[in-house]
N, C-alpha and C. Protein backbone atom coordinates (compact mmCIF):
# COMPACT_ATOMS: atom_id res chain seq x y z
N UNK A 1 -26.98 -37.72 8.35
CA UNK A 1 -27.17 -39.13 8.57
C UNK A 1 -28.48 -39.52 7.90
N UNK A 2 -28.22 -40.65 7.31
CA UNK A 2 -29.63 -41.26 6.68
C UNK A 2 -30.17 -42.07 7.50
N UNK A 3 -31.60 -42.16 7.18
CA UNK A 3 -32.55 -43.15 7.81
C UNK A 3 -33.30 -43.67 6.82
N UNK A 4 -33.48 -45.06 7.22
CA UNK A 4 -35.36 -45.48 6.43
C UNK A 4 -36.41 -44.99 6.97
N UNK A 5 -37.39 -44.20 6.36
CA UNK A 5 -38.66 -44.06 7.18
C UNK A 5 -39.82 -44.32 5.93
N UNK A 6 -40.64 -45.14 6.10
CA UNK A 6 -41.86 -45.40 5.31
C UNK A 6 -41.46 -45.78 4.08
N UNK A 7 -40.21 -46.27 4.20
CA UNK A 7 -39.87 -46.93 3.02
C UNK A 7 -39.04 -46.14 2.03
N UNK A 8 -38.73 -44.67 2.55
CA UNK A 8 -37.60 -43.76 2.06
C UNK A 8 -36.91 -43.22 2.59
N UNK A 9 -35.85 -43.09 2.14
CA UNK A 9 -34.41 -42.85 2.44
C UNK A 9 -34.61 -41.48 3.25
N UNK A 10 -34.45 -40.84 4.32
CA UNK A 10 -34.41 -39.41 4.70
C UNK A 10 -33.24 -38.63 5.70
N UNK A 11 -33.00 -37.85 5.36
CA UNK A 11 -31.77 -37.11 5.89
C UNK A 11 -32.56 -36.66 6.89
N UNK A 12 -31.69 -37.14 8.52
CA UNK A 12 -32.19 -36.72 9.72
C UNK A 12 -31.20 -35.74 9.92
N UNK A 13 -32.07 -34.68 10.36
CA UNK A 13 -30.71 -33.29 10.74
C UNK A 13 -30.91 -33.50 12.65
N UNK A 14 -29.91 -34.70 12.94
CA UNK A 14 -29.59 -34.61 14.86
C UNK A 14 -30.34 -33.28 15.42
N UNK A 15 -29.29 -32.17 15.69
CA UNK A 15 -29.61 -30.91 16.50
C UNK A 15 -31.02 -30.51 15.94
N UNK A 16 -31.33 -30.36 14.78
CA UNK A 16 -32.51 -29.56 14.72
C UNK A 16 -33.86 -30.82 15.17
N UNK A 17 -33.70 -31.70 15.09
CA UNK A 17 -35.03 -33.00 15.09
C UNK A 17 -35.58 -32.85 13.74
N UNK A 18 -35.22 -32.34 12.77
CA UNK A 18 -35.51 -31.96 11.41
C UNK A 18 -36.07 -33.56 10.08
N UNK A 19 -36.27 -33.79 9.74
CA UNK A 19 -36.50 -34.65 8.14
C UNK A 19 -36.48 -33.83 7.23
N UNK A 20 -35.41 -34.69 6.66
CA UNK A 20 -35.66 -34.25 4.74
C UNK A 20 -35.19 -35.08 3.91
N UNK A 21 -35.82 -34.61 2.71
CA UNK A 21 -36.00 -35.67 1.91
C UNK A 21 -34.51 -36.00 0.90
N UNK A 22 -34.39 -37.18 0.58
CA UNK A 22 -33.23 -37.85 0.30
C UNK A 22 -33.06 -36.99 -1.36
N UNK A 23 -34.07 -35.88 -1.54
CA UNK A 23 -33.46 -35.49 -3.13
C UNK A 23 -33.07 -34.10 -2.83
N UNK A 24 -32.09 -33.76 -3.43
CA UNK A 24 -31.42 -32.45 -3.07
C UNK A 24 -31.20 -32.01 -4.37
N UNK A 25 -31.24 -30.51 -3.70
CA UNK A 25 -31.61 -29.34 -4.89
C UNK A 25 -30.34 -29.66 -5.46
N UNK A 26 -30.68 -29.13 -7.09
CA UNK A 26 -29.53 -29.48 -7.93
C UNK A 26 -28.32 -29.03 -8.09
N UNK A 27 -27.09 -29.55 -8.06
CA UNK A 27 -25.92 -28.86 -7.62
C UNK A 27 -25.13 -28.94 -6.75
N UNK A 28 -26.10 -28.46 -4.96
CA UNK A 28 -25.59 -28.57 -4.47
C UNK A 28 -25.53 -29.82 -3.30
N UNK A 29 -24.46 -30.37 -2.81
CA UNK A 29 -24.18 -31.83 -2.25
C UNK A 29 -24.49 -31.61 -0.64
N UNK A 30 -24.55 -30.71 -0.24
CA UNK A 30 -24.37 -30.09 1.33
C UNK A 30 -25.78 -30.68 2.01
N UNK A 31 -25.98 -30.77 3.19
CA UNK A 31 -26.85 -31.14 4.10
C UNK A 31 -27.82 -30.02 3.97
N UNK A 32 -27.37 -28.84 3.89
CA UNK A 32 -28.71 -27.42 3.71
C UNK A 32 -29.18 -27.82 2.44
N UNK A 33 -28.60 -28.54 1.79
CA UNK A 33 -29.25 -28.38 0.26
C UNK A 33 -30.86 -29.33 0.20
N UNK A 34 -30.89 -29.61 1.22
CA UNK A 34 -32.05 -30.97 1.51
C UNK A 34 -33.54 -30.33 1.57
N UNK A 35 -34.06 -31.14 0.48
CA UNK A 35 -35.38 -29.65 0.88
C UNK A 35 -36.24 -30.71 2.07
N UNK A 36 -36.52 -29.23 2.86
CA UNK A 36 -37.58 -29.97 4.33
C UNK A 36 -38.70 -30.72 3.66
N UNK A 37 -39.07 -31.68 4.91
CA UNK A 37 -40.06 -32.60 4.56
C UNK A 37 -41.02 -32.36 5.31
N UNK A 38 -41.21 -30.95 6.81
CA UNK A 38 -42.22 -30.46 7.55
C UNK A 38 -42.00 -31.57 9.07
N UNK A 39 -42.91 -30.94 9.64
CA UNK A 39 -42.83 -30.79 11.09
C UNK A 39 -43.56 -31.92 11.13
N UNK A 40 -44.50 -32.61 10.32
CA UNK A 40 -45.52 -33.61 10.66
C UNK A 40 -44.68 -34.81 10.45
N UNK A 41 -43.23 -35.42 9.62
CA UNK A 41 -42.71 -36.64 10.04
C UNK A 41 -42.11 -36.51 11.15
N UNK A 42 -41.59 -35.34 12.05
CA UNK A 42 -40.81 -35.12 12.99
C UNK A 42 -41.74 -35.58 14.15
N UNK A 43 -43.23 -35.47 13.87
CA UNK A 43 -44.15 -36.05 14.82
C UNK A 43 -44.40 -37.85 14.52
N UNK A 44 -44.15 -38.02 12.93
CA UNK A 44 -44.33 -39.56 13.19
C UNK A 44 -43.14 -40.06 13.27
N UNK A 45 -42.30 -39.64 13.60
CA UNK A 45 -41.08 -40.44 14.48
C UNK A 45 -41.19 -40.65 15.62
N UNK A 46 -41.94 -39.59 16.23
CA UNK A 46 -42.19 -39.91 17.68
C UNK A 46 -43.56 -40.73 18.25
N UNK A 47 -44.55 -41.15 17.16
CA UNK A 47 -45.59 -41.86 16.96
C UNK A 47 -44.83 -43.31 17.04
N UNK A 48 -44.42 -43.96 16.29
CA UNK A 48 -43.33 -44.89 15.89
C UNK A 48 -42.58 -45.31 17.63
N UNK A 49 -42.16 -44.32 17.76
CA UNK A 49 -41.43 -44.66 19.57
C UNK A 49 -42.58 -45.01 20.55
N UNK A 50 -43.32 -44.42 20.15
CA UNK A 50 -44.83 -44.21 21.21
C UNK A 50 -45.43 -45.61 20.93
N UNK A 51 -45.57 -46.16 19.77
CA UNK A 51 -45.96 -47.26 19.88
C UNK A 51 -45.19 -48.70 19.50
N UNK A 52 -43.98 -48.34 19.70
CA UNK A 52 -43.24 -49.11 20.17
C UNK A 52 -42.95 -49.64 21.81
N UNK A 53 -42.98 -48.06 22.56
CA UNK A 53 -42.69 -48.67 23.64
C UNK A 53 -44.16 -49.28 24.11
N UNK A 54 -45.56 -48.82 23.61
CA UNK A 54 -46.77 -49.28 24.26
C UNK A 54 -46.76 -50.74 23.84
N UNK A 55 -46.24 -51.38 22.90
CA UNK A 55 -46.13 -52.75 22.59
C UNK A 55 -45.09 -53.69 23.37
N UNK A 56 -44.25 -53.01 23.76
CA UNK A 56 -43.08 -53.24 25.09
C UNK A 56 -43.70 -53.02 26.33
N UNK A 57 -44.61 -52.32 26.53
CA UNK A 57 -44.90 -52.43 27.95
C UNK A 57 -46.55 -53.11 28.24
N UNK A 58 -47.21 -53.09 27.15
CA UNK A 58 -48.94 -53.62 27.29
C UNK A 58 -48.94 -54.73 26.59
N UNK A 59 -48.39 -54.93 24.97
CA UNK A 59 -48.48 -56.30 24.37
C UNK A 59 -47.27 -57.02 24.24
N UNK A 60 -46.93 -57.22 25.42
CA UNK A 60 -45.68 -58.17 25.20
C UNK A 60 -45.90 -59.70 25.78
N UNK A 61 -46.50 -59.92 25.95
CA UNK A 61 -46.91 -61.65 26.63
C UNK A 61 -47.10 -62.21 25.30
N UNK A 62 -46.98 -63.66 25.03
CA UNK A 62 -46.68 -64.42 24.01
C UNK A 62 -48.36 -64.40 23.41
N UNK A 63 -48.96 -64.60 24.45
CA UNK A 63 -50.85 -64.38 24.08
C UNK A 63 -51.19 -63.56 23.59
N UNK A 64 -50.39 -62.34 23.92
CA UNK A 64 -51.08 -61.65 22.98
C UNK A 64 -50.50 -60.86 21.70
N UNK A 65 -49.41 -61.66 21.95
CA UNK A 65 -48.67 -60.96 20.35
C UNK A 65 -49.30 -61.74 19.61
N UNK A 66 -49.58 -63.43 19.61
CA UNK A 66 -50.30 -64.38 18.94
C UNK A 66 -51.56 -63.99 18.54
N UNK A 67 -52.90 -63.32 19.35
CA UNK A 67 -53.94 -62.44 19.30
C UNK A 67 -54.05 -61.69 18.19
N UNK A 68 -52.44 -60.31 18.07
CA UNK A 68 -52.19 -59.84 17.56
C UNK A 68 -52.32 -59.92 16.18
N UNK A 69 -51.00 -61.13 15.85
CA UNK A 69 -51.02 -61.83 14.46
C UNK A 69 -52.23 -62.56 13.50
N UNK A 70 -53.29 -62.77 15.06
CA UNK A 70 -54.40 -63.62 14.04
C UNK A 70 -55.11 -62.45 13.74
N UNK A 71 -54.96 -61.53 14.36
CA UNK A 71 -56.30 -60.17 14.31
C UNK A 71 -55.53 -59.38 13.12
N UNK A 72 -54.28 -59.18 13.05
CA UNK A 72 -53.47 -58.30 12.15
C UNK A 72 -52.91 -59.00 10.70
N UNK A 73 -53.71 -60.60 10.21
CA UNK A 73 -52.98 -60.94 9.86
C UNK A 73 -52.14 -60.02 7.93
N UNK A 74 -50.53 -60.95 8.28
CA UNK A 74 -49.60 -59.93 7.19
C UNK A 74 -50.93 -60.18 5.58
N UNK A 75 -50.51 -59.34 4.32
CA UNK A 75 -51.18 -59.83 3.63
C UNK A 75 -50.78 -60.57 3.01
N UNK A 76 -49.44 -61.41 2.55
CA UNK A 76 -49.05 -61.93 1.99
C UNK A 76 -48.19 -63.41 2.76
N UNK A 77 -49.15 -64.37 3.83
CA UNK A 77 -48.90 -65.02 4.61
C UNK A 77 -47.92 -66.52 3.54
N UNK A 78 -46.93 -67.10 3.67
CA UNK A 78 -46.10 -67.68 3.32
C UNK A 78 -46.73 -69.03 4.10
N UNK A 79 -46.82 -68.85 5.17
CA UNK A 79 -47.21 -70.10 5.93
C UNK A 79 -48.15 -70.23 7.10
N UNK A 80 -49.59 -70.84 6.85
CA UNK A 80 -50.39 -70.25 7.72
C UNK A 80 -50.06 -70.52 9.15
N UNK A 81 -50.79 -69.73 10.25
CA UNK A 81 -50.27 -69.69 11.19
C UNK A 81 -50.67 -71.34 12.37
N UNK A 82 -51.41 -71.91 11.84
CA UNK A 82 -51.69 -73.02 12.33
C UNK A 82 -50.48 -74.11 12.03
N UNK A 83 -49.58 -74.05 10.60
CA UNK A 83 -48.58 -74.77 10.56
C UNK A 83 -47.68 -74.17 11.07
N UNK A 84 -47.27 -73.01 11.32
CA UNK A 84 -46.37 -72.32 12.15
C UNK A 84 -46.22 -72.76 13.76
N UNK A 85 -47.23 -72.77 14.10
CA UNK A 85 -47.38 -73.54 15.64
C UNK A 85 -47.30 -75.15 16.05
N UNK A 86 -47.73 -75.53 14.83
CA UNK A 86 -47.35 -77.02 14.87
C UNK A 86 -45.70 -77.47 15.07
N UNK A 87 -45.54 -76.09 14.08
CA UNK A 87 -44.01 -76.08 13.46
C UNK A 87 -42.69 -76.53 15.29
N UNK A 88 -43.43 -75.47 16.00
CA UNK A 88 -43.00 -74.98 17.53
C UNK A 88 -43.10 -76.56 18.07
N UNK A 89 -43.70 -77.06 17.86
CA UNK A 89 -43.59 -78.61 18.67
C UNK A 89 -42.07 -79.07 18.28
N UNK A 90 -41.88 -79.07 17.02
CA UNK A 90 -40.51 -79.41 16.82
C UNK A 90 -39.34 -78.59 17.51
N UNK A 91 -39.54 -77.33 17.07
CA UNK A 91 -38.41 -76.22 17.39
C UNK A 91 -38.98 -75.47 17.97
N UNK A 92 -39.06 -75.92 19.41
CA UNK A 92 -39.69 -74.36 20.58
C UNK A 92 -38.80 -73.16 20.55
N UNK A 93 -37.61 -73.40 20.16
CA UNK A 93 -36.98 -71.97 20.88
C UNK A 93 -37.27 -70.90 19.63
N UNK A 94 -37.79 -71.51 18.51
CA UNK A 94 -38.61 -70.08 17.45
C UNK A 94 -39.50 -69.39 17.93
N UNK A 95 -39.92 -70.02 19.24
CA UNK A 95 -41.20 -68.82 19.84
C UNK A 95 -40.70 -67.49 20.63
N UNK A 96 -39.35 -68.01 21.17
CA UNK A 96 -38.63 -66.64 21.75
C UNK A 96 -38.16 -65.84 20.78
N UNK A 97 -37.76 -66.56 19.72
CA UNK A 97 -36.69 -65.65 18.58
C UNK A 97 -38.04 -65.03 17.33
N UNK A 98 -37.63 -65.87 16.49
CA UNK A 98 -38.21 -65.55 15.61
C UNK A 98 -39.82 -65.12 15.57
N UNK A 99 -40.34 -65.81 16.32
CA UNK A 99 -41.65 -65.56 16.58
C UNK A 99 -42.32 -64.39 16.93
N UNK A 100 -41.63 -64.26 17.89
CA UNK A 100 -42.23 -63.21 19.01
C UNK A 100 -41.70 -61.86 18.38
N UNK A 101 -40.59 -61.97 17.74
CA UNK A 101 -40.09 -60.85 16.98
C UNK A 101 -40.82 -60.14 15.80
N UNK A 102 -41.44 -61.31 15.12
CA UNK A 102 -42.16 -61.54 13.56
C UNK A 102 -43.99 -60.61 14.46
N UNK A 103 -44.22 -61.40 15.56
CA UNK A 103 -45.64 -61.00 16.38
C UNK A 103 -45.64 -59.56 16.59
N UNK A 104 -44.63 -59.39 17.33
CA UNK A 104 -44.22 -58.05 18.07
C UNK A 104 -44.43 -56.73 16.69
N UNK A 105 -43.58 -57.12 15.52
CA UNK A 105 -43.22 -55.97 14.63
C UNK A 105 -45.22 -56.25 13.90
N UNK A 106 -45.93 -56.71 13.75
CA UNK A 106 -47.12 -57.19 13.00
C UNK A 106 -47.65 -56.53 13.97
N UNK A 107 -47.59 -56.29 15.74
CA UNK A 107 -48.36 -55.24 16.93
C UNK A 107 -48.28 -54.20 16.70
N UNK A 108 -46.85 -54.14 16.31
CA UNK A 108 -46.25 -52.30 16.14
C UNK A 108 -47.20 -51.65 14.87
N UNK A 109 -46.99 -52.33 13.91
CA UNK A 109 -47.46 -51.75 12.47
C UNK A 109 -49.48 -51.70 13.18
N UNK A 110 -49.97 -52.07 13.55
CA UNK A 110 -51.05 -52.13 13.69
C UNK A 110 -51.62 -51.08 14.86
N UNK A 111 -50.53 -50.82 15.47
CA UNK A 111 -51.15 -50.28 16.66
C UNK A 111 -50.96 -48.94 16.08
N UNK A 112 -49.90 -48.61 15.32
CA UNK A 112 -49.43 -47.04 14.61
C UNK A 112 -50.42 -47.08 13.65
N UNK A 113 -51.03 -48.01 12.69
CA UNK A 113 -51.82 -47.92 11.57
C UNK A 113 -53.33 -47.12 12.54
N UNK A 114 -53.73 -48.11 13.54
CA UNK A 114 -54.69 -47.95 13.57
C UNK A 114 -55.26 -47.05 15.71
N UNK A 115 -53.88 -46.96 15.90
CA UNK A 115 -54.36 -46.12 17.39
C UNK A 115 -54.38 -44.52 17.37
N UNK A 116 -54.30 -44.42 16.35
CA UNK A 116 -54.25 -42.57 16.13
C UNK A 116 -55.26 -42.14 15.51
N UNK A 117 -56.27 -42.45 15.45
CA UNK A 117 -57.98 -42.20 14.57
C UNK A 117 -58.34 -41.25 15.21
N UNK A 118 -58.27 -40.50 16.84
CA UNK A 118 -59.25 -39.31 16.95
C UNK A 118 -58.06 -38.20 16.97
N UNK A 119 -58.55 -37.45 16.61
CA UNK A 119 -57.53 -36.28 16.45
C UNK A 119 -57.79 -35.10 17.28
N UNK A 120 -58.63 -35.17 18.51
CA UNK A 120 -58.95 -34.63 19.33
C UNK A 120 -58.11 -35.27 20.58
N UNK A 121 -57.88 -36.15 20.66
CA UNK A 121 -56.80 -36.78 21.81
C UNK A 121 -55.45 -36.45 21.28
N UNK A 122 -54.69 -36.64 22.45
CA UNK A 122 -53.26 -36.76 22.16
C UNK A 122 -52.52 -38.12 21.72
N UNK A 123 -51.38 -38.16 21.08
CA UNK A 123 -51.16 -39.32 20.94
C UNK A 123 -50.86 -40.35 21.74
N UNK A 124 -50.63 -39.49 23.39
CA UNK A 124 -50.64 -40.74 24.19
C UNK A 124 -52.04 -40.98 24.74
N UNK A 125 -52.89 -40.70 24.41
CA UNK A 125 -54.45 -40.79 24.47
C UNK A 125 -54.90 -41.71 23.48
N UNK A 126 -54.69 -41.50 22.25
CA UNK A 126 -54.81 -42.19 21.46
C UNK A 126 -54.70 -43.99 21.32
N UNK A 127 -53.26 -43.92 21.86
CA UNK A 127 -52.83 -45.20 21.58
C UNK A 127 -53.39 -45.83 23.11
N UNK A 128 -53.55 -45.16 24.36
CA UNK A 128 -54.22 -45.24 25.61
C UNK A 128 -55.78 -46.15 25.51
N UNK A 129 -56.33 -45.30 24.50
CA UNK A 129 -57.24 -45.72 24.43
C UNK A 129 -57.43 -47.06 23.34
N UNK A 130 -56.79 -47.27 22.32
CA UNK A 130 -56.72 -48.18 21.60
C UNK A 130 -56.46 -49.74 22.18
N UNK A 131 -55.47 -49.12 23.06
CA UNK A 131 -55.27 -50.84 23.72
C UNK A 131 -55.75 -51.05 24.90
N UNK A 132 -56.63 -50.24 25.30
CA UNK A 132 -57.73 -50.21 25.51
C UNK A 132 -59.10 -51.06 25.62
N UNK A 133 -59.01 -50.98 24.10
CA UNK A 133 -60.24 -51.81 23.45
C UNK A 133 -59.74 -52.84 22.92
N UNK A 134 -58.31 -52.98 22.89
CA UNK A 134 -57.33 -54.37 22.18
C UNK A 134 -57.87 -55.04 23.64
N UNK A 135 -57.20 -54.58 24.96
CA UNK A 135 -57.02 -55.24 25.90
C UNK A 135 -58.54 -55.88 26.14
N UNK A 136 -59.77 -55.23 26.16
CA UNK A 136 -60.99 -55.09 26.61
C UNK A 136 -61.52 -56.28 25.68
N UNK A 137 -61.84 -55.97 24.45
CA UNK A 137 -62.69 -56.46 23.34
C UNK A 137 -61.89 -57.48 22.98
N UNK A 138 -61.19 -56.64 21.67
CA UNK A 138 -60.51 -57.53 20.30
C UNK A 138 -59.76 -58.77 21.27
N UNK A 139 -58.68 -58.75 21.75
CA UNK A 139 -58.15 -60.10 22.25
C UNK A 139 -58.71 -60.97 22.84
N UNK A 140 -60.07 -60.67 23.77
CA UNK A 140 -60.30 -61.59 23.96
C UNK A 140 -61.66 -62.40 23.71
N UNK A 141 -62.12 -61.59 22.74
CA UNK A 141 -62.73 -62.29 21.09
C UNK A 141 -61.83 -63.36 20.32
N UNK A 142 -60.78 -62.91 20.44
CA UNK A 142 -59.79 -63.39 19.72
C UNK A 142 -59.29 -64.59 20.55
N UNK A 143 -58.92 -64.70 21.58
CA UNK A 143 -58.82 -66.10 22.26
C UNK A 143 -59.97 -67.04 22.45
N UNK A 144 -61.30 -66.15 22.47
CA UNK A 144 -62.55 -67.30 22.05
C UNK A 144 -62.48 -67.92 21.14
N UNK A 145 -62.23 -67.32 20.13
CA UNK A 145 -62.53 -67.44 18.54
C UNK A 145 -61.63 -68.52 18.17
N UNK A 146 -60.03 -68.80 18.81
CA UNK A 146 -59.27 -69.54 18.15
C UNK A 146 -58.72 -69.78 19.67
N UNK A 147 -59.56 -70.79 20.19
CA UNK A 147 -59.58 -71.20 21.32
C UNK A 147 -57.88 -72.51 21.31
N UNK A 148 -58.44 -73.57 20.17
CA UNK A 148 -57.63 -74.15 19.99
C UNK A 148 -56.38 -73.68 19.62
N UNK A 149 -55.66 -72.59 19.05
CA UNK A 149 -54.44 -72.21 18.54
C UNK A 149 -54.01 -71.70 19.98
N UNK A 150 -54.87 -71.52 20.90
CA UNK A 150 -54.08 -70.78 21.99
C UNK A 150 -53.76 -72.15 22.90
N UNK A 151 -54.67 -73.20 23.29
CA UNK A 151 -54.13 -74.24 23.83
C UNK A 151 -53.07 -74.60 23.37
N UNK A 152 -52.73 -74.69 22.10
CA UNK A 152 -51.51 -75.78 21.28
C UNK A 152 -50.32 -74.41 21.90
N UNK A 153 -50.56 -73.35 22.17
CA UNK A 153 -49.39 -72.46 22.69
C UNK A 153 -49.04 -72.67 24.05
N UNK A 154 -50.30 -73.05 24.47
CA UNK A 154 -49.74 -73.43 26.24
C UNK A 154 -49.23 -74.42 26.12
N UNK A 155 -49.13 -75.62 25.65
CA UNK A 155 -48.45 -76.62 25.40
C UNK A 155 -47.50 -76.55 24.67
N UNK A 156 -46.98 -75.94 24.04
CA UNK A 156 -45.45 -75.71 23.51
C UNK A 156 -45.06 -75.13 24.45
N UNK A 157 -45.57 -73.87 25.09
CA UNK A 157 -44.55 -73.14 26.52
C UNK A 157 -44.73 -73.86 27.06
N UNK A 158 -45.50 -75.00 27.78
CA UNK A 158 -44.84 -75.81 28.94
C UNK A 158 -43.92 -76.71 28.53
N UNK A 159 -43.93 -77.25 27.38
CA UNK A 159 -42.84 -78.42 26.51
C UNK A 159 -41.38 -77.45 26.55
N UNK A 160 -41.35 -76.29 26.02
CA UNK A 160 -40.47 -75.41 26.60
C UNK A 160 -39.70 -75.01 27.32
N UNK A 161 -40.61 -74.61 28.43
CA UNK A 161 -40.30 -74.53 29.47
C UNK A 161 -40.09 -75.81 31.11
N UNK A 162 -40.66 -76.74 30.81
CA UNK A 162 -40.41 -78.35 31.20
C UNK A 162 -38.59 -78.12 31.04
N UNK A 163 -38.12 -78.69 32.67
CA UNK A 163 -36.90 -78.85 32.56
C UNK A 163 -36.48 -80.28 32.48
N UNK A 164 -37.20 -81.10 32.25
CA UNK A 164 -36.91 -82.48 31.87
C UNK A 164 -37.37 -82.82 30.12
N UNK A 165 -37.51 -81.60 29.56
CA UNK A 165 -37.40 -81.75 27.99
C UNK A 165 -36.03 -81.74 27.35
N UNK A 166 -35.59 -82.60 26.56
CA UNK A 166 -34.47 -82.46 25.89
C UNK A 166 -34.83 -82.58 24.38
N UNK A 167 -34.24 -82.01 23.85
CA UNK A 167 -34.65 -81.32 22.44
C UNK A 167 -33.58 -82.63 21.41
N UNK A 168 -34.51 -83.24 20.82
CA UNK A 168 -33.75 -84.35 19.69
C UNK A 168 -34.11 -83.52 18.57
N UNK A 169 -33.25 -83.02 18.17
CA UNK A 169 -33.17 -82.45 16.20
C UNK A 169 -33.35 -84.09 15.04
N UNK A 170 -34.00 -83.07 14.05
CA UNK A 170 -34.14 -84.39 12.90
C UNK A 170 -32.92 -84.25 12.72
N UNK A 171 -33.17 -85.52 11.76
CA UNK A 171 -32.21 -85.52 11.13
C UNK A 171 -31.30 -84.90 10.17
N UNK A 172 -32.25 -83.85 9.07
CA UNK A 172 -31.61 -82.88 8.55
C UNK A 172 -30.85 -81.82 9.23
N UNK A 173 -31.47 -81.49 10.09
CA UNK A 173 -31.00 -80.81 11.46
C UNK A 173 -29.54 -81.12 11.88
N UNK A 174 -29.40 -82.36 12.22
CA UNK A 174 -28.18 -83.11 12.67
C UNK A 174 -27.44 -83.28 11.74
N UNK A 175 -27.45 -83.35 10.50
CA UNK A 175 -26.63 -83.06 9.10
C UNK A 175 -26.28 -81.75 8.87
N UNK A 176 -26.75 -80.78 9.20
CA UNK A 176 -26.31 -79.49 8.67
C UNK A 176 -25.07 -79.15 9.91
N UNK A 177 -25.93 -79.42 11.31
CA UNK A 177 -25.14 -79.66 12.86
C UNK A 177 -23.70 -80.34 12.26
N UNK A 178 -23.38 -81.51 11.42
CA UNK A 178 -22.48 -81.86 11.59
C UNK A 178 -21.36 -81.39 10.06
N UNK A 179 -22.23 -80.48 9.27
CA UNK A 179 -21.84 -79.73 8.48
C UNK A 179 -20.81 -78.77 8.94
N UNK A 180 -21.49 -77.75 9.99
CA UNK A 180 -21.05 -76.58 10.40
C UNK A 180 -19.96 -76.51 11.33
N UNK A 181 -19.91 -78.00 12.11
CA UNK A 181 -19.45 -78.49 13.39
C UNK A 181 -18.97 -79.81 13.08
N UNK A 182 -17.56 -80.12 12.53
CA UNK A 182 -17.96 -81.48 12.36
C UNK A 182 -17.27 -82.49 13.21
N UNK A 183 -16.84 -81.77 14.52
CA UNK A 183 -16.39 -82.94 15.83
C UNK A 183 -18.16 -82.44 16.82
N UNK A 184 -19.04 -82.09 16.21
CA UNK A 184 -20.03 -81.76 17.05
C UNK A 184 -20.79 -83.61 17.12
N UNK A 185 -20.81 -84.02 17.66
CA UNK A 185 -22.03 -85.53 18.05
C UNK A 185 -24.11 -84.90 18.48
């Protein structure tokens, strides 16, 4: 079975917990033919889970995946994050979907990049201690610092979450709506 890992293709051998690499010795087509890739990706697969689930269980509140994104930001930002939030006044329900999804994976990459630096801890030490100093320091530097981007978030989750909000789409909105749907009103 293939996988993506780090951006290459790798033959996971199930029973053994094994990696190898997607080029095989010449000739032969067989799964043995795979030359090993060592015991150390078999550990960052399980790095990868480790700080996945620590982002599922410590940074999952909308505050601080947002934290996250301003502290982690991608390098190649499309749309800064101040029009992105403006954006949420229009279309709140991108903060459950797309958002938090886009926040969440920008936690993950950051917390694996950067929670494994002492090599005298374990890796659940590691990442223990990292968010740690996320939880302690960095975030809430980070909610000082961009005091205003975090208000304009409490106010989209209560616009949100307000059960006397009803959501009017533009008009392009309501054109594509009656594109896709066209007994939809």
């Amino acid at each position: 079975m293939y996988q993506q890992v780090s951006g290459r293709r790798l033959w996971v051998c199930p029973g053994a917990g094994f990696l190898y690499s997607e080029n095989r010795i010449a000739g032969d087509t067989s799964a043995s033919a795979h030359r090993p890739m060592g015991a150390g990706k078999r550990v960052a697969m399980d790095r990868i889970e480790l700080v996945r689930h620590a982002v599922e269980q410590h940074l999952n509140d909308i505050n601080d995946l947002l934290a996250m994104r301003l502290l982690f930001a991608p390098d190649n930002v499309v749309v800064p994050i101040e029009k992105e939030l403006l954006d949420l006044y229009t279309y709140p329900e991108r903060l459950e979907t797309s958002h938090r999804d886009e926040w969440k994976s920008i936690a993950i990459k950051a917390l694996h990049r950067n929670g494994f630096t002492d090599p005298s801890q374990t890796d659940q030490e590691s990442v223990a201690a990292y968010l740690g100093f996320l939880r302690a320091e960095a975030i809430p530097h980070c909610l000082t610092d961009h005091n205003a981007l975090f208000q304009n978030l409490q106010e989209i989750l209560a616009i949100a979450r307000a059960e006397n909000t009803i959501a009017f789409p533009d008009p392009r909105r309501r054109g594509l709506m009656r594109l896709i749907w066209p007994d939809h009103r």
